[in-house]
Protein backbone atom coordinates (compact mmCIF):
# COMPACT_ATOMS: atom_id res chain seq x y z
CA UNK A 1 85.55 125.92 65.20
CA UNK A 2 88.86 126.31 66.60
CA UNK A 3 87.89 130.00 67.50
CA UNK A 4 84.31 128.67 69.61
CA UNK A 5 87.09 126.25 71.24
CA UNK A 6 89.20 128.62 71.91
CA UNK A 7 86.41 131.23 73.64
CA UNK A 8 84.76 128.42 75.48
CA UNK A 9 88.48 127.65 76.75
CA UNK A 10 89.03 131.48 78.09
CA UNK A 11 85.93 131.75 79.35
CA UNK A 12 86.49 128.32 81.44
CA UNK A 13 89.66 130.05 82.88
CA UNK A 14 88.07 133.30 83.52
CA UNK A 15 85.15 131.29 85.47
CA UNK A 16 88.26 129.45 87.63
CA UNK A 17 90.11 132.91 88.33
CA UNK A 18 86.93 134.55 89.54
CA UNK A 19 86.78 131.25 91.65
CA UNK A 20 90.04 131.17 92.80
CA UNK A 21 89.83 135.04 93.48
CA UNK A 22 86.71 134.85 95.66
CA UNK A 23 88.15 131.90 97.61
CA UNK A 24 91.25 134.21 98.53
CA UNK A 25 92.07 135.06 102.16
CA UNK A 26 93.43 137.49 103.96
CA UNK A 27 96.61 137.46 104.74
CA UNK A 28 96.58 136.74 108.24
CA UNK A 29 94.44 133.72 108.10
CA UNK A 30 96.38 130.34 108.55
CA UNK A 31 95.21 128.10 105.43
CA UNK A 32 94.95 124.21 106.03
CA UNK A 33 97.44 122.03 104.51
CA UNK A 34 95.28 119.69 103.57
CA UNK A 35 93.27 122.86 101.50
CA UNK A 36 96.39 123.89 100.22
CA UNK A 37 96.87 120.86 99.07
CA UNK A 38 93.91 120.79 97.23
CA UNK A 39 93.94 124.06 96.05
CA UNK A 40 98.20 123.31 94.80
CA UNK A 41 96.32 120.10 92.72
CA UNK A 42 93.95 122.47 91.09
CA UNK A 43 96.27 125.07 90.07
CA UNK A 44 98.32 122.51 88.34
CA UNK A 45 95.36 120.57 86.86
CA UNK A 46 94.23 124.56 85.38
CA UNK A 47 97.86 125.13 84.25
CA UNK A 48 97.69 121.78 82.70
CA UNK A 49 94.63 122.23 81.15
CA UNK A 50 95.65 125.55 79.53
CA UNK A 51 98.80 124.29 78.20
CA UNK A 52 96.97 121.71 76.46
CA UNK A 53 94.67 123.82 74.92
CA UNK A 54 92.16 123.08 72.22
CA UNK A 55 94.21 124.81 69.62
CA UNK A 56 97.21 123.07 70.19
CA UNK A 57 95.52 119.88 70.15
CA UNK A 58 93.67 120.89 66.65
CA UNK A 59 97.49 121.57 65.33
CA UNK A 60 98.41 118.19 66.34
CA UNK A 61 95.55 116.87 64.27
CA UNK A 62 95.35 119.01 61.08
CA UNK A 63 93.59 116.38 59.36
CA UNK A 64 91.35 114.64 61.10
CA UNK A 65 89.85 118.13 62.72
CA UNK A 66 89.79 119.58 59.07
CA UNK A 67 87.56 116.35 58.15
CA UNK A 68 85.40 116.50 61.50
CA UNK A 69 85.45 119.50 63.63
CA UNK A 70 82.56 118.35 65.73
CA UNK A 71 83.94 114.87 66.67
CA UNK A 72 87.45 116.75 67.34
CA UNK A 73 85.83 119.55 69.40
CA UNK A 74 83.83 116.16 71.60
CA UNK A 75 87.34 114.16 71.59
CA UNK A 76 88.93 117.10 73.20
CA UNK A 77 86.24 117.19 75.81
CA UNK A 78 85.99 113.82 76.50
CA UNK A 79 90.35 113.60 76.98
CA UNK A 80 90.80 116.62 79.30
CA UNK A 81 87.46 115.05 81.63
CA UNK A 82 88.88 112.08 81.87
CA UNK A 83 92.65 113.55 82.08
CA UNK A 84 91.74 115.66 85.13
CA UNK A 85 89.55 112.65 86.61
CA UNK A 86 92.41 110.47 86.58
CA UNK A 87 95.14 112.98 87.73
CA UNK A 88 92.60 113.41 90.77
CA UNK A 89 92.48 109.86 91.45
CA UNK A 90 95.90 109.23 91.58
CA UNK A 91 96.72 112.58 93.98
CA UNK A 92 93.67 110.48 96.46
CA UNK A 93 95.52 107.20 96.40
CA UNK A 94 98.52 109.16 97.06
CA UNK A 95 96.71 110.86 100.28
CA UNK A 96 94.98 107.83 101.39
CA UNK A 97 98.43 105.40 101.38
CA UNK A 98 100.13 107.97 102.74
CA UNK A 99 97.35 109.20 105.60
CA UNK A 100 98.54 112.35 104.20
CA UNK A 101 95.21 113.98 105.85
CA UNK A 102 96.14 113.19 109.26
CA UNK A 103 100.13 114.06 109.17
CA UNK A 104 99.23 117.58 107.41
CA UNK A 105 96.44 117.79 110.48
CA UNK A 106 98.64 116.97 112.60
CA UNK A 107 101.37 119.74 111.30
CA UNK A 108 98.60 121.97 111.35
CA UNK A 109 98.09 121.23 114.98
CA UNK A 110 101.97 121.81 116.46
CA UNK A 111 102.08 124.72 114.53
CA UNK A 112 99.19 126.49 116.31
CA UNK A 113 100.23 125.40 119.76
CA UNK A 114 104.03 126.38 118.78
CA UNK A 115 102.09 129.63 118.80
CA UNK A 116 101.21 129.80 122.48
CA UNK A 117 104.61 128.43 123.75
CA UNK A 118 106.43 131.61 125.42
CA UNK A 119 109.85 129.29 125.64
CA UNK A 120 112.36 130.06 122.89
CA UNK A 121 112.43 127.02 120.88
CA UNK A 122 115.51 124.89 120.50
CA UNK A 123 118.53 125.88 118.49
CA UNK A 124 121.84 124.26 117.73
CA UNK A 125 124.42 125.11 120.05
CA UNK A 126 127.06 125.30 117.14
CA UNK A 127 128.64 121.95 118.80
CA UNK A 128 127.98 118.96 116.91
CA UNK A 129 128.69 116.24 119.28
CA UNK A 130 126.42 118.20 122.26
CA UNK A 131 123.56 118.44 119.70
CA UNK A 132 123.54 115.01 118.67
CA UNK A 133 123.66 113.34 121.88
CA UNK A 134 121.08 116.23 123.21
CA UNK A 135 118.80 114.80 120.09
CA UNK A 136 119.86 111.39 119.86
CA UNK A 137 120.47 109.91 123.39
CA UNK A 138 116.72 109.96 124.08
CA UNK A 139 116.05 107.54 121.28
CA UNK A 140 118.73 105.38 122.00
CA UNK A 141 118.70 105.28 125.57
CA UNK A 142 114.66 104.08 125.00
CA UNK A 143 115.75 101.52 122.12
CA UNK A 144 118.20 100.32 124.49
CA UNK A 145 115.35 99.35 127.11
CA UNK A 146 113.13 98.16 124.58
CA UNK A 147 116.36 95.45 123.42
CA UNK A 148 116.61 94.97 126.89
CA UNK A 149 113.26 93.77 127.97
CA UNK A 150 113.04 91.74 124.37
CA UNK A 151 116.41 89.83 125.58
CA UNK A 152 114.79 89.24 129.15
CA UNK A 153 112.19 87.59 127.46
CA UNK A 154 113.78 85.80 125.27
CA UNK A 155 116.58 84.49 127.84
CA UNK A 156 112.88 83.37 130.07
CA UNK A 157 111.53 81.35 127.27
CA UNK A 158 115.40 79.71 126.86
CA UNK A 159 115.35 78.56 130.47
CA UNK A 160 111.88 77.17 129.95
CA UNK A 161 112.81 75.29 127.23
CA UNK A 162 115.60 74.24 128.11
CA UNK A 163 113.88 72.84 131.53
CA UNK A 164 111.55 70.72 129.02
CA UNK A 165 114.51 69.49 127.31
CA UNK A 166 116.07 67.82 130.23
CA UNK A 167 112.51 67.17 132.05
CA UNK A 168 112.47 64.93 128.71
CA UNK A 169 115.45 63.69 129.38
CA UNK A 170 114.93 62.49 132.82
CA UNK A 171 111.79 60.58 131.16
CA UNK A 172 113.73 58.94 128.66
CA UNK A 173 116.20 57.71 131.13
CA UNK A 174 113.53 56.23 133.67
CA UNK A 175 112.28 54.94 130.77
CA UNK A 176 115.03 52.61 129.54
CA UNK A 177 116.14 52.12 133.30
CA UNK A 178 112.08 50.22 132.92
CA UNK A 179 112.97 48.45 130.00
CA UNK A 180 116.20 47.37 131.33
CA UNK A 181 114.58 46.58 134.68
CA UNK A 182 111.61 44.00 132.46
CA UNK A 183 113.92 42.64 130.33
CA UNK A 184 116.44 41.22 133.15
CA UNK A 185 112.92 40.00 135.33
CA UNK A 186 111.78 38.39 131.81
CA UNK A 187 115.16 36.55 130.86
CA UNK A 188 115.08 35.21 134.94
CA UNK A 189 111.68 33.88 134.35
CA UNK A 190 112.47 32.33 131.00
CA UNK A 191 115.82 30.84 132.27
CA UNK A 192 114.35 27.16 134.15
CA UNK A 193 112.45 26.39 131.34
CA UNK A 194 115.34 26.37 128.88
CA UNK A 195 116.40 22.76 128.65
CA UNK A 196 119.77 22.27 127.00
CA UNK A 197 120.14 19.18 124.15
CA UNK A 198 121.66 16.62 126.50
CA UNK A 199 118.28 16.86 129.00
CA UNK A 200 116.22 16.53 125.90
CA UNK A 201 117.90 13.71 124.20
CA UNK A 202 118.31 11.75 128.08
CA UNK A 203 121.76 9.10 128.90
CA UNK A 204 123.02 6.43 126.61
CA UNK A 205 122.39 3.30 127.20
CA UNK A 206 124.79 0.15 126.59
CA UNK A 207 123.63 -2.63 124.49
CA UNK A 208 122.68 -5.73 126.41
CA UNK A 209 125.04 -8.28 126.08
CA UNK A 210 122.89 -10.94 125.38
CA UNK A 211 124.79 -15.17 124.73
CA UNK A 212 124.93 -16.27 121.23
CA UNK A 213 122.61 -19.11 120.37
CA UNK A 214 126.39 -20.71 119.34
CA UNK A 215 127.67 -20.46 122.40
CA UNK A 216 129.92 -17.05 121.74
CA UNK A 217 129.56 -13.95 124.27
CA UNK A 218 129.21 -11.14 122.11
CA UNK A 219 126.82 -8.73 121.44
CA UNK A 220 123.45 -9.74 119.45
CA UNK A 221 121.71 -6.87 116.87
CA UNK A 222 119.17 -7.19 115.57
């Protein structure tokens, strides 16, 4: 059994060479990234595949491939399907978070109209300061104006709050200058009517000094 595993194993890789062989270009054709990409993925996954071939995988289970060949031979299937289908799945996410597609596209695309461009292309002058400000004062110098016109707008929207702040200011102070203004008119209004105890209670009055029935001045209570 481990010889039919073995033959249907070869004859898997001989179907993939003749594949990969009649996919071949010439050499002066430019090749996609993204294709050779794809193409990089498969080569592993085949590598992959051969190093964990069907006889190494019956050596790591003597045993259980001595007691069922068949169910050995359909477990070996069944792993490298869904080892391949998951290897492919992850190298997807991997292009799709990393819009891997469009950068190699776009890679593709400098590269063929580097091709038309008659101007010798930049090279380092051998100086390090002249390089780096030749590369890096563009970015700075536009970083620069992009702080800039994020302070402007910041320093706009200080001002404006800072003319509601004392706009609210102003309020409160007219406010109590109101309050202060109703409360002096109330207390003048209030003042007449507030009596003090003497007005309430009104003078003292002498007793009258009325003659005693015995004939002595004096003062008579009853």
């Amino acid at each position: 059994m481990a010889e039919a595993g073995s033959a249907h194993l070869a004859a898997d890789e001989e179907k993939r060479s003749e594949g990969s062989s009649s996919e071949s270009v010439s050499p002066g054709t430019t090749i996609s990234r993204v294709k050779l990409l794809d193409t990089t993925v498969d080569t592993f996954l085949q590598k992959l595949v051969t190093a964990g071939s069907y006889q190494r995988f019956t050596d790591c289970y003597k045993c259980f491939y001595q007691l069922q060949p068949e169910m050995t031979q359909r477990i070996y299937d069944r792993f490298i399907t869904h080892l391949e289908a998951s290897i492919r799945e992850e190298i997807s996410e991997i292009k799709k978070e990393g819009n891997l597609e469009a950068v190699l596209n776009s890679l593709d695309k400098i590269v063929e109209e580097g091709k038309d461009c008659t101007e010798p292309a930049w090279r380092p002058s051998g100086i390090p300061e002249k390089d780096l400000c030749s590369t890096m004062a563009p970015y700075f110098l536009q970083q620069r104006d992009t702080l800039r016109c994020h302070v402007q707008k910041q320093e706009a929207k200080n001002r404006e709050l800072a003319d509601a702040i004392l706009a609210g200011r102003r309020q409160l102070e007219e406010m109590q200058l109101q309050v202060q203004a109703r409360q002096q008119a109330w207390q003048a209004s209030v003042q007449p009517c507030l009596l003090s105890p003497s007005s309430l209670i009104g003078p003292q009055r002498s007793p009258p000094n009325i003659r005693d029935p015995r004939g002595r001045r004096g003062l008579l209570w009853w």
